[in-house]
Protein backbone atom coordinates (compact mmCIF):
# COMPACT_ATOMS: atom_id res chain seq x y z
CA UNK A 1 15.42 -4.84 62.32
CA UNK A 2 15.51 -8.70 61.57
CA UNK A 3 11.79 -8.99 61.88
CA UNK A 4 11.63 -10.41 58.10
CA UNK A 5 13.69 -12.99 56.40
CA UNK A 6 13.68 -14.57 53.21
CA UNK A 7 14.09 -17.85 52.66
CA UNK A 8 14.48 -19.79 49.42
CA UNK A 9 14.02 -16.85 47.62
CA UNK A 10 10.11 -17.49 47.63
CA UNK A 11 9.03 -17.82 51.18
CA UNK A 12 9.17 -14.92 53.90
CA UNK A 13 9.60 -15.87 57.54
CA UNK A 14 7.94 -13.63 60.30
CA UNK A 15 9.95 -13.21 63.80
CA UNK A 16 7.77 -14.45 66.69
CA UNK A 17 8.28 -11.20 68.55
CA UNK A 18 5.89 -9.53 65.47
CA UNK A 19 3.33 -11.91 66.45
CA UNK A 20 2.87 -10.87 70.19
CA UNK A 21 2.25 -8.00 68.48
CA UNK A 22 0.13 -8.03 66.10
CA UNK A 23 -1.97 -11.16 68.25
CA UNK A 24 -2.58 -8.28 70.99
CA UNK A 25 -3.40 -5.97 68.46
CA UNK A 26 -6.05 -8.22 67.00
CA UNK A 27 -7.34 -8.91 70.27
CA UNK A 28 -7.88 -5.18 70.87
CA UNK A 29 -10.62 -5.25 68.28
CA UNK A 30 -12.60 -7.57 69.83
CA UNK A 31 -14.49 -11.06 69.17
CA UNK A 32 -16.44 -10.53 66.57
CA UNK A 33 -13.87 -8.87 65.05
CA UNK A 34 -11.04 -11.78 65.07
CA UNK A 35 -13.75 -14.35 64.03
CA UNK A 36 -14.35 -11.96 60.74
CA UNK A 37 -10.63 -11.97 60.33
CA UNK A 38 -10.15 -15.82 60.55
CA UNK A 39 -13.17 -16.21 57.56
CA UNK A 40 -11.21 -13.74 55.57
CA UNK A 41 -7.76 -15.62 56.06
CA UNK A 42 -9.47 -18.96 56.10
CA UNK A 43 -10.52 -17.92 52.58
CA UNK A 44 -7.46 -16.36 51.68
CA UNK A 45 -5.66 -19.64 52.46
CA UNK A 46 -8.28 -21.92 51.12
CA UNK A 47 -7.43 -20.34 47.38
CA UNK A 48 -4.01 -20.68 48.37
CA UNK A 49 -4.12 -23.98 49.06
CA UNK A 50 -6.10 -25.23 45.41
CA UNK A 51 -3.45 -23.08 43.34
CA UNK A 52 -0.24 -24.40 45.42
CA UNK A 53 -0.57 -27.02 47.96
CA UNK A 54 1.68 -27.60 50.89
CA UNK A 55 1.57 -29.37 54.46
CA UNK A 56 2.24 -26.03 56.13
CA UNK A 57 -0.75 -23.99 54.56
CA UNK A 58 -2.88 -27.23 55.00
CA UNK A 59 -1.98 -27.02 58.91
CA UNK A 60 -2.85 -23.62 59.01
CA UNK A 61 -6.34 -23.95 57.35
CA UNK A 62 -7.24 -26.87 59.85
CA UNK A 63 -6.61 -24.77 62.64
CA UNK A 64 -8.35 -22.11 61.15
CA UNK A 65 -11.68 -24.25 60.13
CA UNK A 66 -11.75 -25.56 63.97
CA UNK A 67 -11.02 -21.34 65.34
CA UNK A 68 -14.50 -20.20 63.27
CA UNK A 69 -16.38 -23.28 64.51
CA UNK A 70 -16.89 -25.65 60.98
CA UNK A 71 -16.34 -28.48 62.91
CA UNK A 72 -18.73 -30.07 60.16
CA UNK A 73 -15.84 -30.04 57.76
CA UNK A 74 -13.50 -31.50 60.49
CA UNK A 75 -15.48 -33.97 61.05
CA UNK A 76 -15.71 -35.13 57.30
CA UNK A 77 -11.99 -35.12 57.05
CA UNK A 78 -11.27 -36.79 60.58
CA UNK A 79 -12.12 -40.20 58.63
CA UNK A 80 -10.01 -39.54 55.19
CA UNK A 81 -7.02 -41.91 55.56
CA UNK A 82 -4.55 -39.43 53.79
CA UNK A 83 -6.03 -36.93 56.57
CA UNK A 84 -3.38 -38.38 59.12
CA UNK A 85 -0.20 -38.51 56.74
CA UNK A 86 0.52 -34.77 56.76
CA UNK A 87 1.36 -34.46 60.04
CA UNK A 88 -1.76 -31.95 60.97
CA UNK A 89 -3.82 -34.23 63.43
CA UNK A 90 -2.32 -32.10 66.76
CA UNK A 91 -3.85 -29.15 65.20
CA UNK A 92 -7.38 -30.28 65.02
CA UNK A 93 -7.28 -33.30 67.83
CA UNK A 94 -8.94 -31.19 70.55
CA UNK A 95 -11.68 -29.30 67.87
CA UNK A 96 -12.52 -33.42 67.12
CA UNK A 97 -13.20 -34.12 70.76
CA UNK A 98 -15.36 -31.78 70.51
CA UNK A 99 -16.87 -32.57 67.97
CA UNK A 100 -17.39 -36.43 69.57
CA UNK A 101 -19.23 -35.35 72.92
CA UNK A 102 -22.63 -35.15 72.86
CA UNK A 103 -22.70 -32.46 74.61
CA UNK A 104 -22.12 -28.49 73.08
CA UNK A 105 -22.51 -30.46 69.55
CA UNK A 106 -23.61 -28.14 66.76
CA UNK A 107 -27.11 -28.71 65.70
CA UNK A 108 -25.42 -29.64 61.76
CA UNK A 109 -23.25 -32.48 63.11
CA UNK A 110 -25.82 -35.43 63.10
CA UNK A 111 -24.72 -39.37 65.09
CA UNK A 112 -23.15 -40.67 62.02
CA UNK A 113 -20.85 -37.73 61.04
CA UNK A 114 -20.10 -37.96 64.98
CA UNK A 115 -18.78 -41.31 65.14
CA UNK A 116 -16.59 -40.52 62.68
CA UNK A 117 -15.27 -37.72 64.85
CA UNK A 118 -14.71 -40.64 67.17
CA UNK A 119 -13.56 -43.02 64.04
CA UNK A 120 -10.42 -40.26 64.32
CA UNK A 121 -10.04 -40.19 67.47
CA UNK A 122 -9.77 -43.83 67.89
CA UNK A 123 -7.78 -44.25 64.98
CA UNK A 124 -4.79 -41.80 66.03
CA UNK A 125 -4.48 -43.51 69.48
CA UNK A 126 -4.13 -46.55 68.55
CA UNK A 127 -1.50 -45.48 66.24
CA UNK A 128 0.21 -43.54 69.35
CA UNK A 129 -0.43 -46.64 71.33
CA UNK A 130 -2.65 -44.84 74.11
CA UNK A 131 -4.83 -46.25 76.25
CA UNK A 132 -8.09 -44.04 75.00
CA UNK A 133 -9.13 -46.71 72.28
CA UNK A 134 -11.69 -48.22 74.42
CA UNK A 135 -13.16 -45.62 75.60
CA UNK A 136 -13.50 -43.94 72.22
CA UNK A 137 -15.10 -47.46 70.75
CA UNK A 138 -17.19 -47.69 73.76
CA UNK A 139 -18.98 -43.98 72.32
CA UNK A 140 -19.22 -45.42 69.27
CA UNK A 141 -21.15 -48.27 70.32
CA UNK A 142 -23.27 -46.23 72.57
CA UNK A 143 -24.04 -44.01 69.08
CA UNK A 144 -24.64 -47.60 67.27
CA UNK A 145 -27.11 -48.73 69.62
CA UNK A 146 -28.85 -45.24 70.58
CA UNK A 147 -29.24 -43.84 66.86
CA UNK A 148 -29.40 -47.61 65.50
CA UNK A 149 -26.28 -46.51 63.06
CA UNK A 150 -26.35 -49.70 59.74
CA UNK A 151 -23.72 -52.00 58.68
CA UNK A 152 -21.08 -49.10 58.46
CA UNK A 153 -20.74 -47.87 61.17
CA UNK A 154 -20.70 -51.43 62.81
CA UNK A 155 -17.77 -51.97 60.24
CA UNK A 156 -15.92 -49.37 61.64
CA UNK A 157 -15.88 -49.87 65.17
CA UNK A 158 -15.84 -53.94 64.72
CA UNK A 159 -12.55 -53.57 62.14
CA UNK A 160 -10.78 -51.43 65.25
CA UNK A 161 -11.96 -53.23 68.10
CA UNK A 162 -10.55 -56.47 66.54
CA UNK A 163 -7.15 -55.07 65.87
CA UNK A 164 -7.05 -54.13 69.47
CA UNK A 165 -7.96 -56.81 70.66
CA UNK A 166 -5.39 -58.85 68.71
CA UNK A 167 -2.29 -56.17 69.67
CA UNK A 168 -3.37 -57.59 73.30
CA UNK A 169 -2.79 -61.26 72.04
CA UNK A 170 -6.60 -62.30 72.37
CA UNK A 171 -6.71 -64.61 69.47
CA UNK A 172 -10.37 -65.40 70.63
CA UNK A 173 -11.93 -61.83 70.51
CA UNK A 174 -10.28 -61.29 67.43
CA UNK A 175 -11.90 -64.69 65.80
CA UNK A 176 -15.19 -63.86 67.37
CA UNK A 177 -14.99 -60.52 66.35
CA UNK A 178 -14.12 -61.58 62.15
CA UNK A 179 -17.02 -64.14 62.75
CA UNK A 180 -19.52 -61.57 64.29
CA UNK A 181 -18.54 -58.82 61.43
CA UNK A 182 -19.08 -61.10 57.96
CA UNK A 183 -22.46 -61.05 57.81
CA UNK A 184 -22.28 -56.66 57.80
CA UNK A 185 -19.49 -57.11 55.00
CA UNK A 186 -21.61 -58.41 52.86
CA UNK A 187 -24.20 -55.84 52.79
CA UNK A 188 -21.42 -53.23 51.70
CA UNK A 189 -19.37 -52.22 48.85
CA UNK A 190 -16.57 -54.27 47.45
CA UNK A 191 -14.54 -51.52 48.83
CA UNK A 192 -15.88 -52.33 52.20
CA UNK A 193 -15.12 -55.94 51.91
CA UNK A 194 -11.13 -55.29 50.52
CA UNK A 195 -10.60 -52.80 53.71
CA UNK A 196 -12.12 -55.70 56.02
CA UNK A 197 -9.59 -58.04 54.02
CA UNK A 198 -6.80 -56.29 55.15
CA UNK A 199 -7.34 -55.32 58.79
CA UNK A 200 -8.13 -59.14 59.44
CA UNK A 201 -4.79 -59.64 57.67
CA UNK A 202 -2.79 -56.93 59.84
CA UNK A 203 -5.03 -58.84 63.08
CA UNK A 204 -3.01 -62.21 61.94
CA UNK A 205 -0.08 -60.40 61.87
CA UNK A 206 -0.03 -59.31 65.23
CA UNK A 207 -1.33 -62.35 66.17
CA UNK A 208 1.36 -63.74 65.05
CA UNK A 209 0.39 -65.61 62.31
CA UNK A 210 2.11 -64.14 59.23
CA UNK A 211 1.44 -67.37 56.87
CA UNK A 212 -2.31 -66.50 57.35
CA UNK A 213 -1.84 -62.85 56.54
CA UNK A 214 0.37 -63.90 53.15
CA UNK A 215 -1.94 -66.11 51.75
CA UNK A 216 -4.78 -63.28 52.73
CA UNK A 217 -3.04 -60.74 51.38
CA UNK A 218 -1.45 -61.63 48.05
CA UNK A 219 -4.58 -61.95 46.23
CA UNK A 220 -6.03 -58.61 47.88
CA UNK A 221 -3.02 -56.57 46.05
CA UNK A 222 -3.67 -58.56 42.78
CA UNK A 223 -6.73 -57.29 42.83
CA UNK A 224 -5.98 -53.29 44.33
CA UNK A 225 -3.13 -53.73 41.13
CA UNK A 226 -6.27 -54.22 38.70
CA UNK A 227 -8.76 -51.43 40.09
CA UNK A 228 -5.90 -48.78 39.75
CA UNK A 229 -5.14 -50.50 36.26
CA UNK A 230 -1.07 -51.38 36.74
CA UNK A 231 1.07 -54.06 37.47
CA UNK A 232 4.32 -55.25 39.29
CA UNK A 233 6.08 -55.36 36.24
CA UNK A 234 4.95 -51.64 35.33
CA UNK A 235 6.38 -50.80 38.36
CA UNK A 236 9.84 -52.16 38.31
CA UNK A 237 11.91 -49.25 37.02
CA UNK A 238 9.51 -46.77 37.12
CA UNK A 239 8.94 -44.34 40.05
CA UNK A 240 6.11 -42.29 41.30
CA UNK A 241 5.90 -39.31 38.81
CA UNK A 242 6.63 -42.10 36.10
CA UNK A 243 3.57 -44.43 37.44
CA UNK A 244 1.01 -40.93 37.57
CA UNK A 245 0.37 -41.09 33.48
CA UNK A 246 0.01 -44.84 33.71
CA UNK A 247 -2.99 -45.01 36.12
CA UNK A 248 -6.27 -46.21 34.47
CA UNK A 249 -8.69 -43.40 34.44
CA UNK A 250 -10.95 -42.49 37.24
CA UNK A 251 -8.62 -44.88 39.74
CA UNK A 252 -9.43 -43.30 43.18
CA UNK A 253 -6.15 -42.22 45.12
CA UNK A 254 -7.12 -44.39 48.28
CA UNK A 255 -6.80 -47.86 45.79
CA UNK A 256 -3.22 -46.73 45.56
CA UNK A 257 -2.43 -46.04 49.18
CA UNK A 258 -4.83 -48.77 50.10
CA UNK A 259 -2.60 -50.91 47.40
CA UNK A 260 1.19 -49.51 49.59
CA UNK A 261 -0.82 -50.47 52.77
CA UNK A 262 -1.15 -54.38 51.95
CA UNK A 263 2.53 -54.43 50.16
CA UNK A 264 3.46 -53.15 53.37
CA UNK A 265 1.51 -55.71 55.79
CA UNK A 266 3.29 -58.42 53.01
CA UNK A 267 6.43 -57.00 53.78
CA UNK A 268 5.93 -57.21 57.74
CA UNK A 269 4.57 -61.23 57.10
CA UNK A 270 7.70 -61.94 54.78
CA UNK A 271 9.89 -60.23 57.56
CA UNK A 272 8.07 -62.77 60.29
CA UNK A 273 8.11 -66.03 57.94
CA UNK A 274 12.45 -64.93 57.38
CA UNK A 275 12.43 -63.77 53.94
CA UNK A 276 14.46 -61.17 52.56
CA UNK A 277 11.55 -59.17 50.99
CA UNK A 278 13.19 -55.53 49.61
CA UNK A 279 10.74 -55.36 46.44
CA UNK A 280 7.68 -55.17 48.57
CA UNK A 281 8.90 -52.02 50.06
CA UNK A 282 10.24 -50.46 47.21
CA UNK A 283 6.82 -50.83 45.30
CA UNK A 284 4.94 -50.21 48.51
CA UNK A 285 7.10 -46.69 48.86
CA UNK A 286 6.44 -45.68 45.05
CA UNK A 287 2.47 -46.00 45.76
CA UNK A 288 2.85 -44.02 48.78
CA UNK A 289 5.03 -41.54 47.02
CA UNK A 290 2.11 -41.57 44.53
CA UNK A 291 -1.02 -41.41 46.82
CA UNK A 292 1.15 -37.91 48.37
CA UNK A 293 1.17 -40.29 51.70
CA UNK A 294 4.51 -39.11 53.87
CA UNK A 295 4.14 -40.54 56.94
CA UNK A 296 3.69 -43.64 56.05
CA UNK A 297 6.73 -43.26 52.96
CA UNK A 298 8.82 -42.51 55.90
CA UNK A 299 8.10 -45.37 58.13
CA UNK A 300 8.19 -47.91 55.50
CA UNK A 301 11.11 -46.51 53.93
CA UNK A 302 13.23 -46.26 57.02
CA UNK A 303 12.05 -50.21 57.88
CA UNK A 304 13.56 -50.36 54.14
CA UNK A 305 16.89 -49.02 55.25
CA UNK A 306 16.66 -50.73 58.09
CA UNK A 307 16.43 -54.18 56.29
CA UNK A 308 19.45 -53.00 53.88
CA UNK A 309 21.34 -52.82 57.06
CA UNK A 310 20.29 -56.08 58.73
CA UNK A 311 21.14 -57.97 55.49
CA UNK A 312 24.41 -56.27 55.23
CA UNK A 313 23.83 -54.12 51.84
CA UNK A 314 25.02 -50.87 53.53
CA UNK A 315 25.62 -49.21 50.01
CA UNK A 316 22.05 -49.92 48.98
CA UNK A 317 20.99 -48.53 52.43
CA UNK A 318 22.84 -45.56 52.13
CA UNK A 319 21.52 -45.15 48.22
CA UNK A 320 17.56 -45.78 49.70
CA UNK A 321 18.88 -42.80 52.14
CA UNK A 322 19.70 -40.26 49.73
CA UNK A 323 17.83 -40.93 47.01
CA UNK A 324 14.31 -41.61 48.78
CA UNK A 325 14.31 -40.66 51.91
CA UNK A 326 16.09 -37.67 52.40
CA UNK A 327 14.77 -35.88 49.24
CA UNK A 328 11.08 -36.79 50.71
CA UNK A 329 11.98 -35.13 53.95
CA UNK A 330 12.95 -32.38 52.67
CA UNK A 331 10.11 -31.82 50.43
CA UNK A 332 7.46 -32.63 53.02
CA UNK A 333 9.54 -30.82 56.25
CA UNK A 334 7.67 -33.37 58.65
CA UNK A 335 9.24 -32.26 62.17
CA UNK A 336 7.77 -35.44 63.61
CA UNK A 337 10.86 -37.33 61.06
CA UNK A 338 13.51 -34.68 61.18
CA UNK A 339 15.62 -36.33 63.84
CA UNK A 340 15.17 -40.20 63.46
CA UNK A 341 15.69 -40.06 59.70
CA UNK A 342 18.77 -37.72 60.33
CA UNK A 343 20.24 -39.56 62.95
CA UNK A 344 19.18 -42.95 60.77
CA UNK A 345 21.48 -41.62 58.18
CA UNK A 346 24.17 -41.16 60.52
CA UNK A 347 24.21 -44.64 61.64
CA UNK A 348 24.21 -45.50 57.57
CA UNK A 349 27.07 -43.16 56.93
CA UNK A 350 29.12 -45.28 59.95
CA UNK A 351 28.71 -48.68 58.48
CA UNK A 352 29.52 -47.25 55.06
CA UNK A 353 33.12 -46.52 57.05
CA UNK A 354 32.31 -42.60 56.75
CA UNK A 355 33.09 -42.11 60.30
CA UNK A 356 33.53 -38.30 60.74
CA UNK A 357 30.49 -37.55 58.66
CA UNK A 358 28.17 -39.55 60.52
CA UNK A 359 29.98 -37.90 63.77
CA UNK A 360 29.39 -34.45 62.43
CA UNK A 361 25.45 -35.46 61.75
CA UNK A 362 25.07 -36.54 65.45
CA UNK A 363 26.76 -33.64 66.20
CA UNK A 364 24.01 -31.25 64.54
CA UNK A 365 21.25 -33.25 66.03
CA UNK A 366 22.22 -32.60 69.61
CA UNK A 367 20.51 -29.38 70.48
CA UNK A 368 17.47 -30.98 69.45
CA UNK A 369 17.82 -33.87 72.16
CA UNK A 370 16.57 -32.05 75.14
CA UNK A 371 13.28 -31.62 73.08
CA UNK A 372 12.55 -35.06 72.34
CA UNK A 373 11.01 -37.85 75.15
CA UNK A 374 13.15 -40.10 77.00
CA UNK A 375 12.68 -43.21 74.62
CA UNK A 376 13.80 -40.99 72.06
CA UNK A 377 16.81 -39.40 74.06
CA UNK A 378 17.97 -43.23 74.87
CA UNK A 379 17.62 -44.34 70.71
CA UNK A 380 20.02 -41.04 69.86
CA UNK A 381 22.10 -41.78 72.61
CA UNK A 382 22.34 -45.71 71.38
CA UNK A 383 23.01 -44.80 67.92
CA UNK A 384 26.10 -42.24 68.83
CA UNK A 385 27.35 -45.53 71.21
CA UNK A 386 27.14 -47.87 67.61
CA UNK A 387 28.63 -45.31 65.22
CA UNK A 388 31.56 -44.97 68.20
CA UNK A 389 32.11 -49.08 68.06
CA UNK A 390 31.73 -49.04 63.92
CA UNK A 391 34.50 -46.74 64.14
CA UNK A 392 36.29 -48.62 66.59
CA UNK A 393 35.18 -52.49 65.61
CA UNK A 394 34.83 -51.90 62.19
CA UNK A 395 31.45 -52.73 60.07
CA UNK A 396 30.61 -56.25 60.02
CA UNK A 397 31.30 -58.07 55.97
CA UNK A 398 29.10 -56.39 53.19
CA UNK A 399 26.56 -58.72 51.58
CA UNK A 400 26.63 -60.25 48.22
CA UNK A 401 23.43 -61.23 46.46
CA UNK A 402 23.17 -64.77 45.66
CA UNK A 403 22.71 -66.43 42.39
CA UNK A 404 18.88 -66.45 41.96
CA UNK A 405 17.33 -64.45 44.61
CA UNK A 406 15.88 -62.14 42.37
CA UNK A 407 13.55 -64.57 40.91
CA UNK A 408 12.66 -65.57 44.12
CA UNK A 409 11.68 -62.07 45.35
CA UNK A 410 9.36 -61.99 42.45
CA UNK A 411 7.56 -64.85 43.14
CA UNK A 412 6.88 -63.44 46.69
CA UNK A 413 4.14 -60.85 44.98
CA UNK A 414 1.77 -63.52 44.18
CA UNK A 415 0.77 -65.59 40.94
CA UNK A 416 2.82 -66.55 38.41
CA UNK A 417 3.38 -63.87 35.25
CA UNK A 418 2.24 -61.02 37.46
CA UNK A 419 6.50 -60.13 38.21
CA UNK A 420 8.48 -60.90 35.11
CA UNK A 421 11.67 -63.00 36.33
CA UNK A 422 15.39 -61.98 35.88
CA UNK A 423 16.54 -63.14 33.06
CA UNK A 424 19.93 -65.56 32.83
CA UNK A 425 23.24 -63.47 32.58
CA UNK A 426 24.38 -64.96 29.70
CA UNK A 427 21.06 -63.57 27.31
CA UNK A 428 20.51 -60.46 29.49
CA UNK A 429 21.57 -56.98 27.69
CA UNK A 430 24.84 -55.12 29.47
CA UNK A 431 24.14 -52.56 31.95
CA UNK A 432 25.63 -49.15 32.24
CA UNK A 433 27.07 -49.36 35.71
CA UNK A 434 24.89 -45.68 36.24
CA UNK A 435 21.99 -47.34 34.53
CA UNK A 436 19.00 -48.29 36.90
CA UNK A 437 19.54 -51.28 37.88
CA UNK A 438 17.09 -53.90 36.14
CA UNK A 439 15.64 -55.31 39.66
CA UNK A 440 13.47 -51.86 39.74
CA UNK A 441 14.60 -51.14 43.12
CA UNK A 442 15.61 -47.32 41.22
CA UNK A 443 19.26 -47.12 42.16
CA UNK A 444 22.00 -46.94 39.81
CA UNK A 445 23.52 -50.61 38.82
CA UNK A 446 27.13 -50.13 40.60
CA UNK A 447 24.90 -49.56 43.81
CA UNK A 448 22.68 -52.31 43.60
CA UNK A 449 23.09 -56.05 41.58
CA UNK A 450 26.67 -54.79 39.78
């Protein structure tokens, strides 16, 4: 009756006309009965979930923890960093605000598990750009000063305070705010100070000082390279499940994504200062390949295509496109990235002069269009107006590397001997034009330096 389909041979999808069904069913039972049934499938997916992870069965034990009330364990999780790359936060947002208000608050949830609750919160919308920041930092600081939270706590609110404050172009606050925080710094971990190194870098950044935030952040990735025990020249040719074995023992997971975060903020500086910086977001994709962080692999590697494009290397964009992105995308099956990577690759394909293909991409994208917001209507109607003029105007000239600029984008990851440099022509060993091409951005030779 087309109420069951397989798909991929190992996966069985369910019509949504069986779950009116069997949700009114359920409901029949009674309360107490559906709670019992969510600890049993809760269960049922947690085991899941250790044998054979994925985002989807992640999503669905979220929901499930926040249906049977262990907002404890939301809470917890609201402050891990990789919590917010798997593209789960709109299924547990509402249990977290919650979980933030004093009032209704289990009796298990003491103030500092709270503000972190709030840590979320604040955290998400200032990634959306919403105008609840303050008012979740204002709780905080009313749970600071109430419960008389430590150093912590102070570190937390201060660090995201100060980057809002310098997104609003109040170099000031921001200065007061670095000033007013040292002193807690050094009552915490070296882990604390690194994480206060870098969100006083990103403040410079948007302050508009990226000279400050290079010379900050250069030696904080020296030193995130040495806690996770690799280097830059281990990671030229080598990719993510290559770079797994090499890890010293006992390196913690968040030193690698903390250690794609700074290459990343080195990458925006380099960007600001002029400078052609591809390596920093090749390396900085590999780490958050590595530390399983997709929404942040997809942002930084469409910026990566993005700067392919803007230098004029539309082979290596479209090579970063199928060999990176694409793959990841369909391996993670983040909805949020489904149509701006797609459509990105369309606008590829059309300065690579493969006109109907990138045609026949928009094409398959439209039914999705009156989904999206209007921002994002008006970028997929842009990008079907510039694959239209490539086809008409023609692509602008491709770009040709020129003599030396490797060695220069080695020197741009800080300290000399830490990026080996490219060796002269005339003493360097032939390449196999499908060899990897000896840069280490991971695409074959006739698509990269050949």
């Amino acid at each position: 009756m087309g109420l069951l389909q397989t798909s991929a041979s190992d996966k069985i999808k369910l019509h949504d006309a069986a779950r009116v069904v069997g949700k009114g069913r359920l409901a029949l039972l009674g309360t107490e009965a559906v709670k019992a049934d969510q600890e049993a499938l809760r269960g049922v997916v947690q085991q899941s979930l250790l044998e054979s992870w994925s985002p989807a069965k992640l999503s669905l034990f979220l929901r499930l923890t926040g249906e049977v009330g262990r907002l404890d364990v939301l809470v917890e999780m609201a402050t891990e960093e990789l919590f917010d790359e798997m593209g789960v936060w709109p299924e547990v947002e509402a249990y977290l605000e919650h979980g933030g208000q004093d009032e209704g608050i289990p009796p298990d949830i003491p103030p500092d598990r709270r503000i972190k609750a709030l840590d979320g919160l604040a955290f998400a919308d200032m990634k959306a750009g919403s105008d609840r920041v303050a008012s979740w930092l204002d709780q905080m600081d009313a749970l600071i000063t109430t419960h008389e939270l430590g150093a912590e706590e102070r570190l937390r609110v201060g660090m995201k305070r100060m980057n809002l404050l310098a997104s609003k172009g109040d170099g000031r606050g921001t200065a007061r705010l670095i000033a007013d925080l040292t002193p807690f710094v050094k009552e915490l971990s070296p882990g604390h100070r690194r994480v206060f190194s870098y969100n006083v870098a990103c403040a410079e950044l948007a302050l508009g000082e990226p000279k400050a935030a290079i010379k900050r952040i250069q030696p904080l990735i020296k030193e995130y390279y040495d806690l996770i025990g690799l280097s830059p020249e281990l990671v030229m040719g080598n990719n993510a499940p290559d770079l797994e074995p090499m890890l010293k023992e006992g390196a913690e997971v968040d030193d690698v994504k903390h250690l794609a975060d700074s290459l990343d903020v080195l990458a925006k500086a380099l960007d600001a200062e002029g400078n052609f910086s591809p390596l920093a977001r090749v390396h900085a994709l590999k780490f958050y390949d590595l530390a399983r962080a997709p929404d942040s692999l997809f942002r930084v590697g469409q910026d990566l295509v993005d700067q392919f494009i803007r230098q004029r290397d539309f082979e290596g964009a479209l090579n970063m496109m199928e060999s990176i992105v694409l793959p990841q995308l369909q391996q993670w099956k983040l909805a949020d990235y489904l149509i701006s990577v797609r459509s990105q690759y369309a606008v590829v394909l059309a300065y690579c002069e493969r006109y109907s293909e990138a045609e026949a991409e928009m094409t398959r994208l439209e039914p999705y269009k009156s989904g999206l917001g209007p921002a994002a209507q008006k970028e997929l109607d842009d990008q079907r107006n510039l694959i239209a003029n490539l086809r008409r105007f023609g692509p602008p000239p491709k770009w040709v590397p020129p003599p030396g600029l490797l060695d220069r984008l080695a020197g741009q990851f800080g300290g000399k001997g830490r990026v080996p440099s490219m060796p002269s022509r005339a003493v360097f060993p032939k390449v196999g034009r499908n060899e990897r091409c000896p840069c280490g951005s991971g695409r074959k030779y006739k698509h990269c330096h050949g």
